[in-house]
N, C-alpha and C. Protein backbone atom coordinates (compact mmCIF):
# COMPACT_ATOMS: atom_id res chain seq x y z
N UNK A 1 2.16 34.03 22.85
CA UNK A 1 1.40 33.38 21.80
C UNK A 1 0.71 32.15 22.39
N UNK A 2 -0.40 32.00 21.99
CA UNK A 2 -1.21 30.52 22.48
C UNK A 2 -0.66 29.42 21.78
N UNK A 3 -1.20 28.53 22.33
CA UNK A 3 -0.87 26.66 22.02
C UNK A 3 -1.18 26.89 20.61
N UNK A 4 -2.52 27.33 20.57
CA UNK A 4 -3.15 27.40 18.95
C UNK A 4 -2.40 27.66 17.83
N UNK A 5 -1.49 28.88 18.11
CA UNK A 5 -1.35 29.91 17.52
C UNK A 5 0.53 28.96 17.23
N UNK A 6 1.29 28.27 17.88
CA UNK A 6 2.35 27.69 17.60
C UNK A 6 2.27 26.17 16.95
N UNK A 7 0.58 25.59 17.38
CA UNK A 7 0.46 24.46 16.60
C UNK A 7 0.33 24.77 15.11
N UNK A 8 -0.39 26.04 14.63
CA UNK A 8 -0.56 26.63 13.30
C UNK A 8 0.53 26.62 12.38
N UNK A 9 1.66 27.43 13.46
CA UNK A 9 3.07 27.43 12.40
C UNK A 9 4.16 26.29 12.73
N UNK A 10 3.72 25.56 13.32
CA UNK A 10 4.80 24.57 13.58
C UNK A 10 3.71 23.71 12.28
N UNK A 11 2.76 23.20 11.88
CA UNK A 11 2.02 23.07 10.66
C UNK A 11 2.75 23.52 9.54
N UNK A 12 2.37 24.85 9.26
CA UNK A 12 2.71 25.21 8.31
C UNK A 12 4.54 25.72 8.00
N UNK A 13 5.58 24.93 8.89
CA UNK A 13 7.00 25.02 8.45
C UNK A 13 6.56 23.78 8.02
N UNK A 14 6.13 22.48 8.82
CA UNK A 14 6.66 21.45 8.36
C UNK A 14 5.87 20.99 6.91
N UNK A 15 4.79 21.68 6.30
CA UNK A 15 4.29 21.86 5.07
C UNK A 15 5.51 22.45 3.97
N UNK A 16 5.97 23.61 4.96
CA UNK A 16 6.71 24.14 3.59
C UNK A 16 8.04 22.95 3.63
N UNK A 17 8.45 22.73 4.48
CA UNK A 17 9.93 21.47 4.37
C UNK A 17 9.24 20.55 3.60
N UNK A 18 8.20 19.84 3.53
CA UNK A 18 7.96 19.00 2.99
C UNK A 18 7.75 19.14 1.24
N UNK A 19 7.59 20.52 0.95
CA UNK A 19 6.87 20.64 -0.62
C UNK A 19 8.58 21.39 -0.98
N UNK A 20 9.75 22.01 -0.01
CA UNK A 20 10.56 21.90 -0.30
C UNK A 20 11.54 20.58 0.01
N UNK A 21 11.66 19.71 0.83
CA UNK A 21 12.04 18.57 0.12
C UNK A 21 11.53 17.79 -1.32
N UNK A 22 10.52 17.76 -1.67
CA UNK A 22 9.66 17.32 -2.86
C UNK A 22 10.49 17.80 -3.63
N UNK A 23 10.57 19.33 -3.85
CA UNK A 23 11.32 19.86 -5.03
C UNK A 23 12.65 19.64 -5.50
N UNK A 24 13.36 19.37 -4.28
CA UNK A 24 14.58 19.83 -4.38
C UNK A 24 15.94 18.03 -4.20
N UNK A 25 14.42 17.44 -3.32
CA UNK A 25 15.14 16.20 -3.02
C UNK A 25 14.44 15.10 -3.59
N UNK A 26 13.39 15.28 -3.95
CA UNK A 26 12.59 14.02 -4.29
C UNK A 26 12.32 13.64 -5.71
N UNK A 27 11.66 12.71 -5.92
CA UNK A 27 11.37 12.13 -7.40
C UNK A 27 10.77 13.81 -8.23
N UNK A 28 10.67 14.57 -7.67
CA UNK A 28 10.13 15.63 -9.31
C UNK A 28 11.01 16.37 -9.19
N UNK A 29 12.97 16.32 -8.08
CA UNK A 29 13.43 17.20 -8.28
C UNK A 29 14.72 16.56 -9.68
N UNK A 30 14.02 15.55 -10.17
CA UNK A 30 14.81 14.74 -11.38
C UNK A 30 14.86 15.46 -12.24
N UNK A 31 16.23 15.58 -13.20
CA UNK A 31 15.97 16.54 -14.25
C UNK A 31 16.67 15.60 -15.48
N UNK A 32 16.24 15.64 -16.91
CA UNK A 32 17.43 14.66 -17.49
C UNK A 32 18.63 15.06 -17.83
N UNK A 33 18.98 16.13 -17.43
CA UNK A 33 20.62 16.44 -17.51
C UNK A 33 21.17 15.33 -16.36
N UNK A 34 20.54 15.00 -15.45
CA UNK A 34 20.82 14.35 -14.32
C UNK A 34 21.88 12.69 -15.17
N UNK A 35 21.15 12.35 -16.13
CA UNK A 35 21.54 10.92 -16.82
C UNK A 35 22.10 11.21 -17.50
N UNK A 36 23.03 12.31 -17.93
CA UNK A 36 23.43 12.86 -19.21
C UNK A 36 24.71 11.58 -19.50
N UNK A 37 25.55 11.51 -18.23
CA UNK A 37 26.77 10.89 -18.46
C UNK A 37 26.31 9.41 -18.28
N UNK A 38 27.60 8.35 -18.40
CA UNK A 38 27.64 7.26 -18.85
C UNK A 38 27.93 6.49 -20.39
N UNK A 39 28.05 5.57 -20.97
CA UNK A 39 28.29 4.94 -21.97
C UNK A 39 26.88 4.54 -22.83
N UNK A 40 25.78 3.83 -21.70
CA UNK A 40 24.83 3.53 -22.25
C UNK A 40 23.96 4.62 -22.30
N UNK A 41 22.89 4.45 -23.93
CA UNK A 41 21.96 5.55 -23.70
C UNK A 41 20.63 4.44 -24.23
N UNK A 42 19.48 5.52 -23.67
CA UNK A 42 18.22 4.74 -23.89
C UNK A 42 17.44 5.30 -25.01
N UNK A 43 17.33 4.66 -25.82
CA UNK A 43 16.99 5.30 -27.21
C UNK A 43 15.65 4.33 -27.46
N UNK A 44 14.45 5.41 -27.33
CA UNK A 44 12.75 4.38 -27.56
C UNK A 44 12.66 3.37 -28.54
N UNK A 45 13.13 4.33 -29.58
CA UNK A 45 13.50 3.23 -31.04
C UNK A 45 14.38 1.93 -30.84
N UNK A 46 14.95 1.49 -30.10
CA UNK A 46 15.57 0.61 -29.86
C UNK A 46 15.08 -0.28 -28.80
N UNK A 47 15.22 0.33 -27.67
CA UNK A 47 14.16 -0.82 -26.42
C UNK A 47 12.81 -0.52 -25.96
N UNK A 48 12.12 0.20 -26.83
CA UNK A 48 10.79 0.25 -27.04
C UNK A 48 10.18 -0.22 -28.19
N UNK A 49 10.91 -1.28 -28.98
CA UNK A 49 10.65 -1.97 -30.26
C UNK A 49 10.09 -3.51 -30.07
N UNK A 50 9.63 -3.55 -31.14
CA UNK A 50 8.90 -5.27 -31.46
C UNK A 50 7.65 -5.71 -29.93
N UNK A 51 8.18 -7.00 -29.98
CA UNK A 51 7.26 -7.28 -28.45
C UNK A 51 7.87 -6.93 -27.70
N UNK A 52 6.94 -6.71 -26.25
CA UNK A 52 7.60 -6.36 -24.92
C UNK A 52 6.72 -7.01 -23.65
N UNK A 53 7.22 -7.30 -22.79
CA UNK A 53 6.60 -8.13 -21.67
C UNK A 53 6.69 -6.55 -20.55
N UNK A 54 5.63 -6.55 -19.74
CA UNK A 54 5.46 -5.42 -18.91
C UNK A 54 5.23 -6.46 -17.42
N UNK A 55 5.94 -6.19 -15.93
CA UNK A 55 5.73 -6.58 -15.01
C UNK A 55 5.46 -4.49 -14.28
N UNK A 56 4.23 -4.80 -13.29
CA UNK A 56 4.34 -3.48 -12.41
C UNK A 56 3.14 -3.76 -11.40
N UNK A 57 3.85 -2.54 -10.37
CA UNK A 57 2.27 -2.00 -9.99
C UNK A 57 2.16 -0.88 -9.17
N UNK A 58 0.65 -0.76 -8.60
CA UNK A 58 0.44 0.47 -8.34
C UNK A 58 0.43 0.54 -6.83
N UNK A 59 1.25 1.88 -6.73
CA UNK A 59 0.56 2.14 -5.35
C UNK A 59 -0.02 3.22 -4.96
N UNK A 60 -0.91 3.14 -4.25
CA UNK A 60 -1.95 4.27 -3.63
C UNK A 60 -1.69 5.01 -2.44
N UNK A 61 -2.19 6.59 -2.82
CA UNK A 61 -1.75 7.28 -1.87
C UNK A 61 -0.86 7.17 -0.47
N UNK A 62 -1.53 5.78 0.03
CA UNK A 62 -0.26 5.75 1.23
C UNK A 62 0.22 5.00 1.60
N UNK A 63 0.82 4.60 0.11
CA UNK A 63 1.70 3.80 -0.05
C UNK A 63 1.95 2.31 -0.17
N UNK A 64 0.41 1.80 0.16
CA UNK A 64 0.92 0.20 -0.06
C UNK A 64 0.11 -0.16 -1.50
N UNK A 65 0.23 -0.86 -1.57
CA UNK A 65 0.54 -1.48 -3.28
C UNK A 65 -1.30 -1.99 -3.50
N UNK A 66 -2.11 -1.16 -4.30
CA UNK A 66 -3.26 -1.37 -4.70
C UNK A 66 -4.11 -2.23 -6.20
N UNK A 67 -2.65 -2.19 -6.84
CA UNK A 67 -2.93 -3.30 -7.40
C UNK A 67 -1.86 -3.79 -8.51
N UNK A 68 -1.64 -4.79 -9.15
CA UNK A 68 -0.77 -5.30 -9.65
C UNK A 68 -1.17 -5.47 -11.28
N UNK A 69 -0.06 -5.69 -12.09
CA UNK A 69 -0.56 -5.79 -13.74
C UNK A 69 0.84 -6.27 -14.28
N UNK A 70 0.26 -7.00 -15.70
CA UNK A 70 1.48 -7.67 -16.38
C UNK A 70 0.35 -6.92 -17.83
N UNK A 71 1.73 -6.56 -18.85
CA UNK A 71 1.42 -6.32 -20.05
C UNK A 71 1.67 -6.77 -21.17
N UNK A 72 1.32 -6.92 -21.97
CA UNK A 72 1.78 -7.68 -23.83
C UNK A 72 1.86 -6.27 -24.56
N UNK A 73 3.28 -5.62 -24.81
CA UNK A 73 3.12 -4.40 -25.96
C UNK A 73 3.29 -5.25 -27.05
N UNK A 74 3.74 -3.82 -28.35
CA UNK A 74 3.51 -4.13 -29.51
C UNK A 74 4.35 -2.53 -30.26
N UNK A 75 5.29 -2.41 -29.99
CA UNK A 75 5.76 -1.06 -30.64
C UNK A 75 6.78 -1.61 -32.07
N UNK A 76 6.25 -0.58 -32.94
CA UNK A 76 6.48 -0.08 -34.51
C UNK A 76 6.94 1.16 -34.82
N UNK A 77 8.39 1.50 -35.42
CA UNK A 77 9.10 2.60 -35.89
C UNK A 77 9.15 2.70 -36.91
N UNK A 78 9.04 3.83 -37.33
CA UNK A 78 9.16 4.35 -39.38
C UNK A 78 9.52 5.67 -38.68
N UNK A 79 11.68 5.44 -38.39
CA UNK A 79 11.95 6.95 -38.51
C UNK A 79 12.32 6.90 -36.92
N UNK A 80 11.41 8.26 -37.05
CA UNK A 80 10.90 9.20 -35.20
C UNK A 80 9.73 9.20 -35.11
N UNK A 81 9.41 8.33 -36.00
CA UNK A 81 7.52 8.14 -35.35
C UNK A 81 7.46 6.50 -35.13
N UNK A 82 6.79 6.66 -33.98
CA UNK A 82 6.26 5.10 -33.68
C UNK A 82 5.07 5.00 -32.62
N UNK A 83 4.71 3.90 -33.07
CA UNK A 83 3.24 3.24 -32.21
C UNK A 83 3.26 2.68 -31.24
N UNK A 84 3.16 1.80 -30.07
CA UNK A 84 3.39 1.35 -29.01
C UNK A 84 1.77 0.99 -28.64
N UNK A 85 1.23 0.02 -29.03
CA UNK A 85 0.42 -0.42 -28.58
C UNK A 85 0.02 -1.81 -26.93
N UNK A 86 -0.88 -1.14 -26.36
CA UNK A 86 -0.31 -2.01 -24.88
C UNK A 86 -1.93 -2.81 -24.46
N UNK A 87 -1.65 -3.98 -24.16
CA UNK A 87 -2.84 -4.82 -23.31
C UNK A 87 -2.64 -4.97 -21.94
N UNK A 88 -3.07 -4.41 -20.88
CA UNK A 88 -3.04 -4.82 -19.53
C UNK A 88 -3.85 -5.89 -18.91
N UNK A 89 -3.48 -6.84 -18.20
CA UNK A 89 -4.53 -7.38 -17.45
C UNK A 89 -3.87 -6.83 -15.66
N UNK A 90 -4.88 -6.62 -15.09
CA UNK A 90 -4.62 -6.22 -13.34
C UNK A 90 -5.34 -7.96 -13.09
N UNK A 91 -4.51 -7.55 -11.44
CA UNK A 91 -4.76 -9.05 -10.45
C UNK A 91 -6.87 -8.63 -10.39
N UNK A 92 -7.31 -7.38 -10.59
CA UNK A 92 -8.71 -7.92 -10.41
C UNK A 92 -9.10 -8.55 -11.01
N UNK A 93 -8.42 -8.74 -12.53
CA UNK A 93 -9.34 -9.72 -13.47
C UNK A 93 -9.60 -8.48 -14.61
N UNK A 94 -9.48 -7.49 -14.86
CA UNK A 94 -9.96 -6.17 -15.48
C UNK A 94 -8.91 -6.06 -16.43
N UNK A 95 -9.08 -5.85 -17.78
CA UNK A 95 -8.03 -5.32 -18.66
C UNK A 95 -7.99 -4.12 -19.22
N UNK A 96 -7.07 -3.74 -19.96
CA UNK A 96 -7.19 -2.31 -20.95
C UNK A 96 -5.91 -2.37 -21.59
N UNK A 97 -6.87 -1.91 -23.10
CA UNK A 97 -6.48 -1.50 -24.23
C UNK A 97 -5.54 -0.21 -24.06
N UNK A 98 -4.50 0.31 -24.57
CA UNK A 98 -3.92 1.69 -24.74
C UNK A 98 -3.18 1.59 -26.03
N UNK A 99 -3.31 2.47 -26.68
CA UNK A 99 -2.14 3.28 -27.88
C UNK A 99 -1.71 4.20 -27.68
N UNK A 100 0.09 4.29 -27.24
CA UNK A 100 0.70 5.70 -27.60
C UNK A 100 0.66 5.95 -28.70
N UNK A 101 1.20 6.70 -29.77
CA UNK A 101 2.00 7.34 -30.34
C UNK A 101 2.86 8.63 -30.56
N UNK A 102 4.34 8.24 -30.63
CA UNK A 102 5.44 8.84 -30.28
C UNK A 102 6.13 9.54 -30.98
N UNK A 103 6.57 10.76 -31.14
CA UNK A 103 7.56 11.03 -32.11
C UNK A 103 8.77 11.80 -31.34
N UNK A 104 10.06 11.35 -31.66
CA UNK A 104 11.12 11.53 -31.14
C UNK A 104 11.68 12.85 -32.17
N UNK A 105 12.18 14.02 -31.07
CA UNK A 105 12.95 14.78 -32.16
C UNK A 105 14.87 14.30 -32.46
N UNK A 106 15.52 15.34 -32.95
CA UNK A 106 16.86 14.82 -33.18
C UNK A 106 17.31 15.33 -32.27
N UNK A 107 16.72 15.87 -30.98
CA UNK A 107 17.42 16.60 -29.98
C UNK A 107 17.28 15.50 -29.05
N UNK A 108 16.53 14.78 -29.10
CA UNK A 108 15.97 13.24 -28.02
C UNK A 108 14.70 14.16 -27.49
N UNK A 109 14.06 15.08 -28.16
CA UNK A 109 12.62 15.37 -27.36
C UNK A 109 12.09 14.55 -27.91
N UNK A 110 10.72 14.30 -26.81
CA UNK A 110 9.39 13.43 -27.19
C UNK A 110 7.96 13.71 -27.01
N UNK A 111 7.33 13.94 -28.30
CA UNK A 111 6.27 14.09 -27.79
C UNK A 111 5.30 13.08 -28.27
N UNK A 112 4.24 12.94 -27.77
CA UNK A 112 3.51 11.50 -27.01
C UNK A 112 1.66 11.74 -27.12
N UNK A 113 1.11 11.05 -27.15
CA UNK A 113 -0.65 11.37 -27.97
C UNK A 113 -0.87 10.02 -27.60
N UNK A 114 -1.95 9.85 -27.06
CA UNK A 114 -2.72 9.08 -26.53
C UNK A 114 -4.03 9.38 -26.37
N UNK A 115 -5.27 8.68 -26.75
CA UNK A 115 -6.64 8.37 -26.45
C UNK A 115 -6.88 9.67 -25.43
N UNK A 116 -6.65 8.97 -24.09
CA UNK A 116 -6.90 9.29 -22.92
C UNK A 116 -6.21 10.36 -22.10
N UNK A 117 -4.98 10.75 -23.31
CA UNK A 117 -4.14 12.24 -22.65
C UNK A 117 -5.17 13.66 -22.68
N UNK A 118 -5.32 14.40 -21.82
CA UNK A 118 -5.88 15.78 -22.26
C UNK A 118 -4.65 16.32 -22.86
N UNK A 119 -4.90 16.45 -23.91
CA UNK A 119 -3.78 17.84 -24.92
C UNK A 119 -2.51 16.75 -25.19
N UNK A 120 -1.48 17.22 -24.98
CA UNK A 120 0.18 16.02 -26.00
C UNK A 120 0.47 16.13 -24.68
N UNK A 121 1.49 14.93 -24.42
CA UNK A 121 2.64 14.93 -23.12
C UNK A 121 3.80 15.10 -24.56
N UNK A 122 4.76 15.40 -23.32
CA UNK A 122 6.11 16.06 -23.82
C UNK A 122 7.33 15.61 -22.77
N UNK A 123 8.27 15.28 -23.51
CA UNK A 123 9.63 14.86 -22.83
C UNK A 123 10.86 14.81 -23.63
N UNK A 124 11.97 14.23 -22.75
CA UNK A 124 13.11 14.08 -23.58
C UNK A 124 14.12 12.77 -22.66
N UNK A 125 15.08 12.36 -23.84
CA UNK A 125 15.34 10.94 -23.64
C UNK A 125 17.26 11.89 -23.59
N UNK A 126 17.40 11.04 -21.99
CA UNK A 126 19.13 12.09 -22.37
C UNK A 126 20.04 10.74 -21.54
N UNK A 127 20.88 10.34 -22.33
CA UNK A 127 21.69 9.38 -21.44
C UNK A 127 21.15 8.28 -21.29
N UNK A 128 20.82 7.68 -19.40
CA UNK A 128 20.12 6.15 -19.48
C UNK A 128 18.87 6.76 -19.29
N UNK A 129 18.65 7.80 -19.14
CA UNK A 129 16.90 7.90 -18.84
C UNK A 129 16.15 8.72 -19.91
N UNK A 130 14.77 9.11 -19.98
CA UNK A 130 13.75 9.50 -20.49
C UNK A 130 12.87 9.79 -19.58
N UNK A 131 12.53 11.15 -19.61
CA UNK A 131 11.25 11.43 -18.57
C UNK A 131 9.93 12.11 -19.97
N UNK A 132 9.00 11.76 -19.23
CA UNK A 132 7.60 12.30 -19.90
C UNK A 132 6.54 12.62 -19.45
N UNK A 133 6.20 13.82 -19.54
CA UNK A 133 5.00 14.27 -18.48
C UNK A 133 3.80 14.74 -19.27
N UNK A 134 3.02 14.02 -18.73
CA UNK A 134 1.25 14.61 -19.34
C UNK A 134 0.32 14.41 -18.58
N UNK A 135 -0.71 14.42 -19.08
CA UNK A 135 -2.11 14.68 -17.91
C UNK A 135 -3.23 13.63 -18.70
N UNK A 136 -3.39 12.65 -17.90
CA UNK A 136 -4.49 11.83 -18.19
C UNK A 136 -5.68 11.64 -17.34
N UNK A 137 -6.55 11.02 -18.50
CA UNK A 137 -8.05 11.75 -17.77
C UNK A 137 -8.04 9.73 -17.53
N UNK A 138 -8.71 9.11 -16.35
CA UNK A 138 -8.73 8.49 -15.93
C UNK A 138 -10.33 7.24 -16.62
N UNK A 139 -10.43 6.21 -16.51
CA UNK A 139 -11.64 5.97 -17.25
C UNK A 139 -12.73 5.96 -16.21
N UNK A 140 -13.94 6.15 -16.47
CA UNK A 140 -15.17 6.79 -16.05
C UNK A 140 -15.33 6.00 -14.61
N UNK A 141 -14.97 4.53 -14.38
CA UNK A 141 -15.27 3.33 -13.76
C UNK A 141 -14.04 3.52 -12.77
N UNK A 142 -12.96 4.46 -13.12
CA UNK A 142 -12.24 4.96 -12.24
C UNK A 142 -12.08 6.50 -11.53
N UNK A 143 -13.38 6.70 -11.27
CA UNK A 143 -13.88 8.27 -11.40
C UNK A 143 -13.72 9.23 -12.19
N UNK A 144 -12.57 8.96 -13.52
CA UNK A 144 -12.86 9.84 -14.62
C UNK A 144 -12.09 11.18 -14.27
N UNK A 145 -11.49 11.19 -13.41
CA UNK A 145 -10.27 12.08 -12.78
C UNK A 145 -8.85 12.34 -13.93
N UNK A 146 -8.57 13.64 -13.80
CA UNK A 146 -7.66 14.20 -14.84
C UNK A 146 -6.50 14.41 -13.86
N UNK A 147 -5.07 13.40 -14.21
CA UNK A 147 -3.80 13.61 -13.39
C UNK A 147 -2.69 14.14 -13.92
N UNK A 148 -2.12 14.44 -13.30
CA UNK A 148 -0.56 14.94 -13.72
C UNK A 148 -0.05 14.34 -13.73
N UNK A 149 0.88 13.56 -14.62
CA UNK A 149 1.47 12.61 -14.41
C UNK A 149 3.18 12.95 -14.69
N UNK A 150 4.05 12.30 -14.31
CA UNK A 150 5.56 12.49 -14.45
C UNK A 150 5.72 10.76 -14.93
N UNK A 151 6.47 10.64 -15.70
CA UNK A 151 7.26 9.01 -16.05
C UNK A 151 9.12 9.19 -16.23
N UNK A 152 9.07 8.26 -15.00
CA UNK A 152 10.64 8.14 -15.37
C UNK A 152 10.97 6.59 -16.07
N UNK A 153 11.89 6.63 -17.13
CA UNK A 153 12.56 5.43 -17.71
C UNK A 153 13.47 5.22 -17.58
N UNK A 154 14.14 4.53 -16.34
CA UNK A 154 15.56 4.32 -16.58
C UNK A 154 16.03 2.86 -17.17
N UNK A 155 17.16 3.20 -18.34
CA UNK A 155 17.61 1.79 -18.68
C UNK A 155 18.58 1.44 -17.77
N UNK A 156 18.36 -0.22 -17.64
CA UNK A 156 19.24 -0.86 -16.73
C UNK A 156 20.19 -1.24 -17.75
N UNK A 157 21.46 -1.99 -16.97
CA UNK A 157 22.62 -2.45 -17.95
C UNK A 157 21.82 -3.71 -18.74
N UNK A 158 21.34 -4.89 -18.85
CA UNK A 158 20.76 -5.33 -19.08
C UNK A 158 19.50 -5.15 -20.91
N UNK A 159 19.58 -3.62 -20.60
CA UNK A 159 18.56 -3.35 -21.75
C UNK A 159 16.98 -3.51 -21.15
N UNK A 160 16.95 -3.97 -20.29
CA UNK A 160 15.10 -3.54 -19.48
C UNK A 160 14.75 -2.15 -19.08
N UNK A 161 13.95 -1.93 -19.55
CA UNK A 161 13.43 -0.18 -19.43
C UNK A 161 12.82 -0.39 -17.84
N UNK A 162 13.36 0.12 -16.30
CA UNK A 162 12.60 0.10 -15.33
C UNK A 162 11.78 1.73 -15.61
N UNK A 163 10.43 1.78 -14.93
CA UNK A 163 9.46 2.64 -15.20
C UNK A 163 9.14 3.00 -13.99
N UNK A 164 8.94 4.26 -13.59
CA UNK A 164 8.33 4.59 -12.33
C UNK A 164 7.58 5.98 -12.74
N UNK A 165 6.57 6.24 -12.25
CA UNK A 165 5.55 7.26 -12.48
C UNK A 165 4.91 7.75 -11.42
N UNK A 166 4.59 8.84 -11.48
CA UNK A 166 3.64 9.70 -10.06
C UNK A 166 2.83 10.31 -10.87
N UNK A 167 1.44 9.47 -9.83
CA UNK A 167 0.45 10.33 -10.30
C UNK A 167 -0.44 11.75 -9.56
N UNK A 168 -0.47 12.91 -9.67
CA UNK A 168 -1.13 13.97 -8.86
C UNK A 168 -1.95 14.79 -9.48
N UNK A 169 -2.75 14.89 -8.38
CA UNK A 169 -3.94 15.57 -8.33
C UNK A 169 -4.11 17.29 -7.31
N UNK A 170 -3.72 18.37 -8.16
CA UNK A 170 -4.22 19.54 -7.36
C UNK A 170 -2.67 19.78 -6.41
N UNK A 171 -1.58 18.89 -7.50
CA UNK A 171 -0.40 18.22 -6.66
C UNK A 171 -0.18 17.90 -5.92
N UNK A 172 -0.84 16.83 -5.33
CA UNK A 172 -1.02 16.46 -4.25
C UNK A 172 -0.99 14.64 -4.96
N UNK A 173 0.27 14.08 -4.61
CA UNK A 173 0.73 12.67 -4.97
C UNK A 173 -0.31 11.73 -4.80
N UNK A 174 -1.21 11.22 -5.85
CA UNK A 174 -2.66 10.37 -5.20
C UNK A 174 -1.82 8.77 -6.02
N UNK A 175 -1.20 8.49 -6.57
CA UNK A 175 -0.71 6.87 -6.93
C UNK A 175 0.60 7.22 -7.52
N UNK A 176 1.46 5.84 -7.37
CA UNK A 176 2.54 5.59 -7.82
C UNK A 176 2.73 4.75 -8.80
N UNK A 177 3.40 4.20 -9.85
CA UNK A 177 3.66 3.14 -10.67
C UNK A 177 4.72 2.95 -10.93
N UNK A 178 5.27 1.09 -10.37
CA UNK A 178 6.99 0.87 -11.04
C UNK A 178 6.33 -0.04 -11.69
N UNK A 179 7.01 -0.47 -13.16
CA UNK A 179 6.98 -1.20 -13.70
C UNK A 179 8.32 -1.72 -14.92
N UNK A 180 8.60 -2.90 -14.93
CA UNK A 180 9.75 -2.84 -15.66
C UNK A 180 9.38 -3.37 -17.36
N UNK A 181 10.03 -3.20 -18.05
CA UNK A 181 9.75 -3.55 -19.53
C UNK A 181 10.46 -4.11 -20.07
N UNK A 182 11.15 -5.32 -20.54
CA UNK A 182 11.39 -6.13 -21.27
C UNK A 182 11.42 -6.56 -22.72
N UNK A 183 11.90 -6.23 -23.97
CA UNK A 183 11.98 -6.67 -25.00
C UNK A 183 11.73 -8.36 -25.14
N UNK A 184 10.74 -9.25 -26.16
CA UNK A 184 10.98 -10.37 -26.22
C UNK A 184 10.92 -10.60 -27.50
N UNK A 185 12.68 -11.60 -27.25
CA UNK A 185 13.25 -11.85 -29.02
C UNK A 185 12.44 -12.65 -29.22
N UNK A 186 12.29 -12.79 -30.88
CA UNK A 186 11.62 -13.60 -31.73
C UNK A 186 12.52 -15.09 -31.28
């Protein structure tokens, strides 16, 4: 066999190890049976209520941190339905408006509607975590790109919702987001 011909598949093993580590070892091989156990559970209606202070940020494809944001929410419950309204400002100086709205089933599913989602995201809240996955179309000034997105919520002991998210394209991991969330008492 030629040089060619072993650089090809020595390529394509370490492609497949890599999309099988992804699966099996990495952040999308999370499942929420995974959080099932423990004492504390994370319930939206509860630390996704009243005001909330948002610290996060983003990182880009490879990996170093592209930009930073602090948020002011605003979430409202009647029930298993609630609103979650959010203001971002980023370190460019740039802000944005967002509205979820959420409805929790009695099983802890969630499904989720937003402006900017193509079609509903869908999830479920089991133990300390909540995952939620949907596909958002990006705003125009940010090429207007439609992602896949995954969100993990894990509650800390504390009661702060930490947040981490992957965003992909064609699945192929193009940004990251941690951000933590904070309740602030009256």
């Amino acid at each position: 066999m030629e040089a060619l011909g072993y650089i090809v598949i020595g390529a394509l093993f370490m492609l497949a190890l890599a999309l099988l580590r992804e699966r099996f070892a990495g952040f999308g091989a999370q499942r929420p049976q995974d959080y099932a156990g423990g004492t504390d559970r994370i319930d939206l209606r509860k630390h996704l209520s009243g005001a909330i202070k948002c610290d996060g940020v983003i990182y880009g494809p490879t990996g170093r941190v592209v930009s930073r944001f602090t948020g002011d929410f605003m979430a409202k419950w009647q029930g298993n339905r609630g609103v979650m309204q959010e203001h971002f400002t980023y370190d460019s100086g740039n802000s944005q408006d967002r509205e979820w709205r959420l409805e929790l089933g009695n099983d802890g599913s969630i499904r989720a509607e937003a402006d900017d989602l193509v079609g509903v995201g869908h999830g479920q809240q089991t133990g300390t975590a909540a995952r939620l996955c949907y596909r958002i179309r990006l705003p125009k000034e940010a090429g207007g790109h439609v992602l896949s997105v995954t969100d993990w919520m894990y509650l800390a002991p504390n009661g702060v919702v930490v947040n981490k998210s992957q965003f992909r394209k064609f699945g192929i991991k193009v940004a990251e987001l941690v951000a933590t969330m904070r309740r602030v008492d009256a």
